[in-house]
N, C-alpha and C. Protein backbone atom coordinates (compact mmCIF):
# COMPACT_ATOMS: atom_id res chain seq x y z
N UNK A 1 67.77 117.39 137.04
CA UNK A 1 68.30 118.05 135.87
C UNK A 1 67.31 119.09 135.39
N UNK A 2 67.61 120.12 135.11
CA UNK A 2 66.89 121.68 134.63
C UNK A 2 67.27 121.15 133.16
N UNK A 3 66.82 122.39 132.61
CA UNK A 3 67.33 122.63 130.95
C UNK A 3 67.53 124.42 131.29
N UNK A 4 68.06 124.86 130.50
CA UNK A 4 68.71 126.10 130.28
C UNK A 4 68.84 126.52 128.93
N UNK A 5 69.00 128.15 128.84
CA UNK A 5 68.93 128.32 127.51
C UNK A 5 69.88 129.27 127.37
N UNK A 6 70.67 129.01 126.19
CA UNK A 6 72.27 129.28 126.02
C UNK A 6 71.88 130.46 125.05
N UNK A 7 70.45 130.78 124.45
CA UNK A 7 70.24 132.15 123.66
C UNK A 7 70.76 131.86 121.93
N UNK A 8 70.99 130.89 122.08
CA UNK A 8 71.70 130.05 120.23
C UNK A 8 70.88 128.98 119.82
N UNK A 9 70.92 129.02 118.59
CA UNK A 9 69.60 127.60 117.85
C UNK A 9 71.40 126.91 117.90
N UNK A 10 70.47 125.88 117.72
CA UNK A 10 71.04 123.93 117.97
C UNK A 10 71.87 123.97 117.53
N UNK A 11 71.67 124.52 115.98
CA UNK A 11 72.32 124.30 114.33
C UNK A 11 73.49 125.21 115.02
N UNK A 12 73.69 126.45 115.70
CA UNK A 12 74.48 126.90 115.91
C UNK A 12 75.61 126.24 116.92
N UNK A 13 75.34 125.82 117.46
CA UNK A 13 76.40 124.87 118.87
C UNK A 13 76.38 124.09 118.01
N UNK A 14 75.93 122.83 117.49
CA UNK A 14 76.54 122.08 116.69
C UNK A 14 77.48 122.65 115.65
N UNK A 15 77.19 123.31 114.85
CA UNK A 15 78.47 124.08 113.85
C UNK A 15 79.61 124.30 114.77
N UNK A 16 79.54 124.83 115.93
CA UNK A 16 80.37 125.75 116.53
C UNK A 16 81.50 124.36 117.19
N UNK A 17 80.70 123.40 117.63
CA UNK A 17 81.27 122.07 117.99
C UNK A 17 82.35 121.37 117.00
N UNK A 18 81.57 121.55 115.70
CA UNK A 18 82.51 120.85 114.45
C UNK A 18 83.73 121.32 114.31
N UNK A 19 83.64 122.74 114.19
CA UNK A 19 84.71 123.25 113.70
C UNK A 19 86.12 123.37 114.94
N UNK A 20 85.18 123.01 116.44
CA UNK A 20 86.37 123.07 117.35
C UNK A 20 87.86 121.74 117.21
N UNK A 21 87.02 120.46 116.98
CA UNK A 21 87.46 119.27 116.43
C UNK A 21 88.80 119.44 115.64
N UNK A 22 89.78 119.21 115.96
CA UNK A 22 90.83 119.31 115.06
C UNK A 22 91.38 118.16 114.46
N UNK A 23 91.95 118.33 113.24
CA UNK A 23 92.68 117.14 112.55
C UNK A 23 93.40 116.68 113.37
N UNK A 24 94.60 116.94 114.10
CA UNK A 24 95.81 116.62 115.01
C UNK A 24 94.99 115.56 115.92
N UNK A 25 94.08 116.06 116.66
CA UNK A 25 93.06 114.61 117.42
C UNK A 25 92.48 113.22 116.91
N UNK A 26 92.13 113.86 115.39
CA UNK A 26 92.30 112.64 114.94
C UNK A 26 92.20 111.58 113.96
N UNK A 27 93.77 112.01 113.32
CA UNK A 27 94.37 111.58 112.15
C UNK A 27 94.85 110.43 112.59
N UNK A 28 94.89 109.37 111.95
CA UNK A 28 95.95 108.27 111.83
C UNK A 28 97.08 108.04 111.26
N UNK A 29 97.77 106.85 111.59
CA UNK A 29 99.14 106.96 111.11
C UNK A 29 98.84 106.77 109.40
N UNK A 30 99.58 107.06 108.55
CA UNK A 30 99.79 107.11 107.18
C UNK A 30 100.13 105.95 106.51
N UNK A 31 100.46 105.13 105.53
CA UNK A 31 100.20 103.77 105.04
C UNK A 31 101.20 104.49 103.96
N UNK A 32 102.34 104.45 104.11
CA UNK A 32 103.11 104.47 103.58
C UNK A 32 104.11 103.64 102.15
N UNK A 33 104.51 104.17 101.13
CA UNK A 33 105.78 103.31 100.31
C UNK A 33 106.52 104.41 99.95
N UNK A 34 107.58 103.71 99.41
CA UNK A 34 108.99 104.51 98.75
C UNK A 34 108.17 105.07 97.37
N UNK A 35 108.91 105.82 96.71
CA UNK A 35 108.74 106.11 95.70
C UNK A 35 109.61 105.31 94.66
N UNK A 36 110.36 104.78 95.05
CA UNK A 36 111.18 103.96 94.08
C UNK A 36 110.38 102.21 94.23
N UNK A 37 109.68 101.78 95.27
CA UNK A 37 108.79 100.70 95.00
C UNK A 37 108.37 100.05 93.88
N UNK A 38 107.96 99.40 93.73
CA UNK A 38 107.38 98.65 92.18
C UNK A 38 105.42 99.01 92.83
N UNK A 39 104.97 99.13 91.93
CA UNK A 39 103.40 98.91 91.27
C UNK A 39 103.02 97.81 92.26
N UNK A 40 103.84 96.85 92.14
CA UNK A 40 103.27 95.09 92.77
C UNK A 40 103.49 95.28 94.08
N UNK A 41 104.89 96.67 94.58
CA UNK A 41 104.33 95.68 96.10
C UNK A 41 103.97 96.50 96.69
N UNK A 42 103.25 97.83 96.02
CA UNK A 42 102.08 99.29 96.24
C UNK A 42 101.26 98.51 96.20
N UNK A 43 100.97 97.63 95.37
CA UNK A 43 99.27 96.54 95.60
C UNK A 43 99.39 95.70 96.76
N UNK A 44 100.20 94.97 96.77
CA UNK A 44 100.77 94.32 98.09
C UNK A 44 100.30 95.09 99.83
N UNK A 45 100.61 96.13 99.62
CA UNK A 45 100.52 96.81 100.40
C UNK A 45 99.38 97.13 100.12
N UNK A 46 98.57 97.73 99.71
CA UNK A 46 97.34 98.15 99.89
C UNK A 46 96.36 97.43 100.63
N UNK A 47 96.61 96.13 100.21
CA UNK A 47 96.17 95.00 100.48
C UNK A 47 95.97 94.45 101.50
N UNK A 48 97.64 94.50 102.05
CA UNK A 48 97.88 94.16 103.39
C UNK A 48 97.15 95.31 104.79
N UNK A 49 97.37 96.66 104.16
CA UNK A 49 96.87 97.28 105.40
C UNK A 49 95.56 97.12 105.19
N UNK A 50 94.63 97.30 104.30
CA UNK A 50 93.39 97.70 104.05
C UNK A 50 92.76 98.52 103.98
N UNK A 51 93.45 99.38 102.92
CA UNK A 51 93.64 100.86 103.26
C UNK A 51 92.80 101.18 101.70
N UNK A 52 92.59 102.43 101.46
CA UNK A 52 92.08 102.97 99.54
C UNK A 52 93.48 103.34 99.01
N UNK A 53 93.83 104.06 99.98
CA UNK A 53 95.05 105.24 99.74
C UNK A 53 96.39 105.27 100.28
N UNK A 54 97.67 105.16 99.31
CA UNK A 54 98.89 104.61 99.67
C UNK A 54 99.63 106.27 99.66
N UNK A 55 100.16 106.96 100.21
CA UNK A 55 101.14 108.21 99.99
C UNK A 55 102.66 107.64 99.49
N UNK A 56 102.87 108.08 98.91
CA UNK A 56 104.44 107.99 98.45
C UNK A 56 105.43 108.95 99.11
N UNK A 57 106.94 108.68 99.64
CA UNK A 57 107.82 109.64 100.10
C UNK A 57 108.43 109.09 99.14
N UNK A 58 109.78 110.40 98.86
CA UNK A 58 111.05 110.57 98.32
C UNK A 58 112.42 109.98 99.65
N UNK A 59 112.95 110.10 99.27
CA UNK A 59 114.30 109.29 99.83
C UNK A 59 114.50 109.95 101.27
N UNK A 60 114.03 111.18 101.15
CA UNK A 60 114.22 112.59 102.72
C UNK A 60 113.04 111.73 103.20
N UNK A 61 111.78 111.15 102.82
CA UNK A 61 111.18 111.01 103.59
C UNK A 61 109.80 112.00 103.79
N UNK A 62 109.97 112.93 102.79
CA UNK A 62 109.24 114.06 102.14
C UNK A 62 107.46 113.48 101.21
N UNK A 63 106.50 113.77 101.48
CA UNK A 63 105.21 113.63 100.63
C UNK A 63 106.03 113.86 98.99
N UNK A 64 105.86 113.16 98.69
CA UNK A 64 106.24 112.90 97.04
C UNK A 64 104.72 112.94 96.18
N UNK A 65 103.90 112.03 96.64
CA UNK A 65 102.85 111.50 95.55
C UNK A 65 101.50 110.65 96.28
N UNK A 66 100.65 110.57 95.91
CA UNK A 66 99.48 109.43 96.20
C UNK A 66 98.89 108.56 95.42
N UNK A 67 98.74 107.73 95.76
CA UNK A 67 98.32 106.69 94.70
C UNK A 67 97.18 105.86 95.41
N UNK A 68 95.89 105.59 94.48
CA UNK A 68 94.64 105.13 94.97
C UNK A 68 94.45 103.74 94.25
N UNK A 69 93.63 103.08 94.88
CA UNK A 69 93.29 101.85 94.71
C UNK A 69 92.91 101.88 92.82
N UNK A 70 92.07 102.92 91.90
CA UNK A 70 92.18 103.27 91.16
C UNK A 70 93.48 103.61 90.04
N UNK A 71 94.58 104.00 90.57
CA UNK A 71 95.76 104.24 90.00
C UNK A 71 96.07 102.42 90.23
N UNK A 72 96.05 102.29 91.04
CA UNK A 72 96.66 100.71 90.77
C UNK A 72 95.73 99.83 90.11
N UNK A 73 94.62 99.71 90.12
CA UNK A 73 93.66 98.94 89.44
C UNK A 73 93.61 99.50 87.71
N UNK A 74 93.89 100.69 87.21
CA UNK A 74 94.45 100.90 85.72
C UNK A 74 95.95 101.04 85.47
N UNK A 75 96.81 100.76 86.67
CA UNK A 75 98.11 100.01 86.14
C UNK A 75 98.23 98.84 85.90
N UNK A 76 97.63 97.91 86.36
CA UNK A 76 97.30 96.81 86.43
C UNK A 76 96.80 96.02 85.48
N UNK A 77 95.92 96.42 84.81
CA UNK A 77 95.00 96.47 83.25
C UNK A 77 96.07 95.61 82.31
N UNK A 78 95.88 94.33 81.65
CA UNK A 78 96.83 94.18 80.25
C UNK A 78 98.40 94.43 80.66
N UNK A 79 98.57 94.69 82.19
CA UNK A 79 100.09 94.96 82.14
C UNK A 79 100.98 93.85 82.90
N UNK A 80 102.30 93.49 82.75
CA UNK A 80 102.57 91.98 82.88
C UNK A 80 103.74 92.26 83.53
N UNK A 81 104.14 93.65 83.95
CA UNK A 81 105.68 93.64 84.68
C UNK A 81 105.22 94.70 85.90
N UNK A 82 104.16 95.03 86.43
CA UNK A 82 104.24 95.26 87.81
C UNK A 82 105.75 95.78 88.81
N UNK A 83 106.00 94.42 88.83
CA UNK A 83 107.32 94.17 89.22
C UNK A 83 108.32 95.36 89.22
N UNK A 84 108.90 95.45 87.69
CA UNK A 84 109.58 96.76 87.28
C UNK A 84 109.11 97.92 87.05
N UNK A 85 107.67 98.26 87.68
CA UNK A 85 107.07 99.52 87.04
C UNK A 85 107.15 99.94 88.65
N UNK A 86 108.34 101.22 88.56
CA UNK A 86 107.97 101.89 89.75
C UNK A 86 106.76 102.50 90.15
N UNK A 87 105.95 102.85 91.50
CA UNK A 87 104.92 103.61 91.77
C UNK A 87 105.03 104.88 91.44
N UNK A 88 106.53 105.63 90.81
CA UNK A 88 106.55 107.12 90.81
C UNK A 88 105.86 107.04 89.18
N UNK A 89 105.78 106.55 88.67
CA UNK A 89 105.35 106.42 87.58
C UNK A 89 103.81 106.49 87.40
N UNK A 90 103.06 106.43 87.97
CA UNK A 90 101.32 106.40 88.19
C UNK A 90 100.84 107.53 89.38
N UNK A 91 101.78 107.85 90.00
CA UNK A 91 100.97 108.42 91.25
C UNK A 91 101.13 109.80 91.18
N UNK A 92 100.00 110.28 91.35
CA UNK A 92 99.62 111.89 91.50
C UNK A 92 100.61 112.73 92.48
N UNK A 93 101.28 113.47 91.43
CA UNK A 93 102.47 114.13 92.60
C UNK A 93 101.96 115.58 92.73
N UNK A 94 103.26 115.44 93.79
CA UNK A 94 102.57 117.59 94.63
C UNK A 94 103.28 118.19 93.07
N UNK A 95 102.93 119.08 93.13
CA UNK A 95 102.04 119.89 93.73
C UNK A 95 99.83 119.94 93.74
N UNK A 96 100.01 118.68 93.34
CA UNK A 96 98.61 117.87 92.70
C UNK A 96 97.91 117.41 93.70
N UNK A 97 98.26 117.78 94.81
CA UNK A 97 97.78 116.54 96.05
C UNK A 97 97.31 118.02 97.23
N UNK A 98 95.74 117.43 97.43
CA UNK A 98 95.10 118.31 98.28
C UNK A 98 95.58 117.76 99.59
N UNK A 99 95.89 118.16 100.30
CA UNK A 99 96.27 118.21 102.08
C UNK A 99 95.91 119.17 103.18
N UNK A 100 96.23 118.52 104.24
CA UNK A 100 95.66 119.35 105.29
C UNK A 100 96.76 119.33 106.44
N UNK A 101 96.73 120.56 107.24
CA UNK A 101 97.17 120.43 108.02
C UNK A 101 96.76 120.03 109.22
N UNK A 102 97.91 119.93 110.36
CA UNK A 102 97.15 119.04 112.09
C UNK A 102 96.19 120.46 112.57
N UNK A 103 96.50 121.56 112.26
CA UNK A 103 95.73 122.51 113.27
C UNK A 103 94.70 122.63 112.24
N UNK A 104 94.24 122.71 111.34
CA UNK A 104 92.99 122.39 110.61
C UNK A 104 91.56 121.86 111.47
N UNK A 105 90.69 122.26 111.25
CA UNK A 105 89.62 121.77 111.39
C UNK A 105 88.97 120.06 110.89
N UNK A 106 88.64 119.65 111.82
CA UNK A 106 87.70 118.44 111.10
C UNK A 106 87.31 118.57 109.74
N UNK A 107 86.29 119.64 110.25
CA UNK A 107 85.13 119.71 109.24
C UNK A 107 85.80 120.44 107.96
N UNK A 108 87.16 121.02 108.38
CA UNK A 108 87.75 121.58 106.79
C UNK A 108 87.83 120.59 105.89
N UNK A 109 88.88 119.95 106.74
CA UNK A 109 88.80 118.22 106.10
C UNK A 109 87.61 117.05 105.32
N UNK A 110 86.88 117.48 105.99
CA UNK A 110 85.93 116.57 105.51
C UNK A 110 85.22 117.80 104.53
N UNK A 111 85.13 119.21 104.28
CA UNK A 111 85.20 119.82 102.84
C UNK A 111 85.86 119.21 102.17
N UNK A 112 87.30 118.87 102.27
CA UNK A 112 87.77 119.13 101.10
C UNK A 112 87.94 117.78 100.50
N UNK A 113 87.32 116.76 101.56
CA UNK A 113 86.67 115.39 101.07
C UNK A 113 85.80 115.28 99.88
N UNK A 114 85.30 116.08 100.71
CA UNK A 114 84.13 116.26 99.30
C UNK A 114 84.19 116.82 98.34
N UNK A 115 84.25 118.25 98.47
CA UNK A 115 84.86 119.16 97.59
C UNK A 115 85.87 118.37 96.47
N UNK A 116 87.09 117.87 96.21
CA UNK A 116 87.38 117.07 96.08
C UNK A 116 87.51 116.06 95.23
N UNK A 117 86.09 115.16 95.69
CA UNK A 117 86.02 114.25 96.04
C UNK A 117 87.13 112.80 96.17
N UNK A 118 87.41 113.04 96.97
CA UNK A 118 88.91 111.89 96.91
C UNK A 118 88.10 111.39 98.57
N UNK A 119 89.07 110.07 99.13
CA UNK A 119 88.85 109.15 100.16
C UNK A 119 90.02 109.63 101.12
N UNK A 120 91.02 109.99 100.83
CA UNK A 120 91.97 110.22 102.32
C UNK A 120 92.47 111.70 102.07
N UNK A 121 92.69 112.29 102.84
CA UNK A 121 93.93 113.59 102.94
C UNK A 121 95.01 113.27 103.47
N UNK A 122 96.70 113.50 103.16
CA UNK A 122 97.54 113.19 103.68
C UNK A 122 97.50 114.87 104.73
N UNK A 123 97.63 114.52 106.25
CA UNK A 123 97.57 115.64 106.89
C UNK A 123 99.48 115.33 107.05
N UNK A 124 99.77 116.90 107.09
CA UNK A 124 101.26 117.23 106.72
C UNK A 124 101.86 118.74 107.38
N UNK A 125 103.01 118.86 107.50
CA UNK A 125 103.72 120.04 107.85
C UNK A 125 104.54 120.37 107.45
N UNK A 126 104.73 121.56 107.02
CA UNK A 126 105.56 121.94 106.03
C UNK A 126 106.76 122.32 106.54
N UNK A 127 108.21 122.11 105.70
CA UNK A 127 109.05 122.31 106.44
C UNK A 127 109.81 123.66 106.48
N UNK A 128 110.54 123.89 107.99
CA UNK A 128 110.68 125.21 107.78
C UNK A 128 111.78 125.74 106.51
N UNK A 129 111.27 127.02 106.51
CA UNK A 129 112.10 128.08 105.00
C UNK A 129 112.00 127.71 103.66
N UNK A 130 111.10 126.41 103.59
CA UNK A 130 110.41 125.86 102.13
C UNK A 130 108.80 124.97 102.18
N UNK A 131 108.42 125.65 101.54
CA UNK A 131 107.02 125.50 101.30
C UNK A 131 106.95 124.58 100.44
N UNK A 132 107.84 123.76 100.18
CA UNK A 132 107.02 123.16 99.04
C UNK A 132 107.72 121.81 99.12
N UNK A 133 108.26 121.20 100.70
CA UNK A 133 108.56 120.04 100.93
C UNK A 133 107.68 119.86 101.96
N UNK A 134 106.73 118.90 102.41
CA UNK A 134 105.68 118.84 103.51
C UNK A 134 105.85 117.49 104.52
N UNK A 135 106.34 117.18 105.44
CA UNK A 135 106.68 115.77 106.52
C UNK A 135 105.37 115.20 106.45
N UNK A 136 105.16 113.92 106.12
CA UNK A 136 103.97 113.64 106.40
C UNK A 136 103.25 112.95 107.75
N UNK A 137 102.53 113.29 108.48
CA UNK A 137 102.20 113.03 109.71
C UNK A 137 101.07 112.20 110.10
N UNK A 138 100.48 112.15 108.92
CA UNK A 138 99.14 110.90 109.24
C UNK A 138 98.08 111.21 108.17
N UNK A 139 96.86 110.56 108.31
CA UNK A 139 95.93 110.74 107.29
C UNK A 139 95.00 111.23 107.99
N UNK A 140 93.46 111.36 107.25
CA UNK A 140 92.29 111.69 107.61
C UNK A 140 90.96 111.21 105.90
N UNK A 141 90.61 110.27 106.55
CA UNK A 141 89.95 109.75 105.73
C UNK A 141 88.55 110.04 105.72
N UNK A 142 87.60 109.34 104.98
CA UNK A 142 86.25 109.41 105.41
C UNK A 142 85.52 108.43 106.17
N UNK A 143 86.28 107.46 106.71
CA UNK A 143 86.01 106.98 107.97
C UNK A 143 86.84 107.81 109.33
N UNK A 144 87.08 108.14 108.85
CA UNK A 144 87.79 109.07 110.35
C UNK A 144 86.60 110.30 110.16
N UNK A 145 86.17 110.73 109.54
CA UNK A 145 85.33 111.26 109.66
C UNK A 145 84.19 111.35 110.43
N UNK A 146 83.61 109.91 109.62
CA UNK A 146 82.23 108.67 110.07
C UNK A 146 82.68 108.81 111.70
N UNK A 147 83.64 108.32 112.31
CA UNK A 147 84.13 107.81 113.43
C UNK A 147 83.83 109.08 114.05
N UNK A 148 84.14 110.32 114.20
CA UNK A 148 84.01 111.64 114.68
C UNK A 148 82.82 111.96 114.95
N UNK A 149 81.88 111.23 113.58
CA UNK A 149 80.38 111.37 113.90
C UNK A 149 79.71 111.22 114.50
N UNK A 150 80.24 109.86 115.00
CA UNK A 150 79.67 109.05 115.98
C UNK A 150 79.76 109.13 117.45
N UNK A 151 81.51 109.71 116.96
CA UNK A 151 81.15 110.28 118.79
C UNK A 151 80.92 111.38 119.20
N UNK A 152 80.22 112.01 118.38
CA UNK A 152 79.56 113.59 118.80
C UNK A 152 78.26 113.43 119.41
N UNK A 153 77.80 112.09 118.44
CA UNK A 153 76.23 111.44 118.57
C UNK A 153 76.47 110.90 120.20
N UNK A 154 77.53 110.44 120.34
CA UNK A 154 77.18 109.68 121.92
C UNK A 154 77.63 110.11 122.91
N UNK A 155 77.89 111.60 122.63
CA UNK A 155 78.39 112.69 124.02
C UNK A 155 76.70 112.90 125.06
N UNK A 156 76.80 112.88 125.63
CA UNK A 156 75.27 113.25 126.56
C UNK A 156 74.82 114.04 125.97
N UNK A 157 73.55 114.56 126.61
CA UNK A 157 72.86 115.78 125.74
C UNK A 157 72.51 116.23 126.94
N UNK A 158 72.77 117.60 126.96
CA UNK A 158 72.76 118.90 128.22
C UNK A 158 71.33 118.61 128.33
């Protein structure tokens, strides 16, 4: 094995690496409820997947809303009907909800993590001749992130 010199500092191929990384590679599936759901079985669910972050659809099946372990932990507070308290009622709706798309960058993503600061992005596509209904297609969290990290760290080194 030689070494060779590509004429670029490190910092530069690494940047140049990040940004090749696209969301579409690797987002996960989405952790879904109705929007007509109750509060109790948005906790239910949270629960069950093991997730921070629940997205809400409308009846099409459309990004409606998000709701965080936070939104349910101060619905929850002193309150005794769960049950009958729909999730559309607590959860942060669009046009309120930062997203990303699949051809996006990683590292956009993990800006606007931070930037932000929130735990998941619902990654989404918008549908055609209206902008302002989005399919939702998966997430991108900050362990999907972590996970990306790691395998950049354990690619060989030229």
């Amino acid at each position: 094995m030689g070494y060779f010199y590509a004429g670029r500092k490190a910092s530069n191929v690494i940047s140049e690496r990040l940004h090749k990384l696209l969301v579409n590679d690797y987002k996960a599936m989405p952790i879904v409820v109705q929007e007509s759901a109750s509060v109790y079985d948005a906790i239910v669910t949270l629960f069950l997947e093991d997730v921070g972050t629940l997205f809400i659809v409308n009846q099409k099946g459309y990004l409606a809303g998000v709701v965080s372990r936070k939104d349910l932990l101060r619905a929850s507070l002193g309150n005794k009907t769960l049950e009958d308290m729909p999730v559309s009622i607590i959860m942060t709706r669009m046009p309120n909800i930062v997203t990303i798309f699949p051809e996006e960058s990683l590292f956009a993503a993990a800006k606007k993590l931070i930037d932000f600061q929130i735990d998941s992005l619902p990654v989404v596509r918008a549908e055609e001749g209206d902008g302002r209904n989005f399919e939702l297609l998966g997430r991108v969290t900050k362990t999907t992130i972590a996970k990306a990290f790691v395998e950049l760290g354990q690619e060989p080194m030229v």
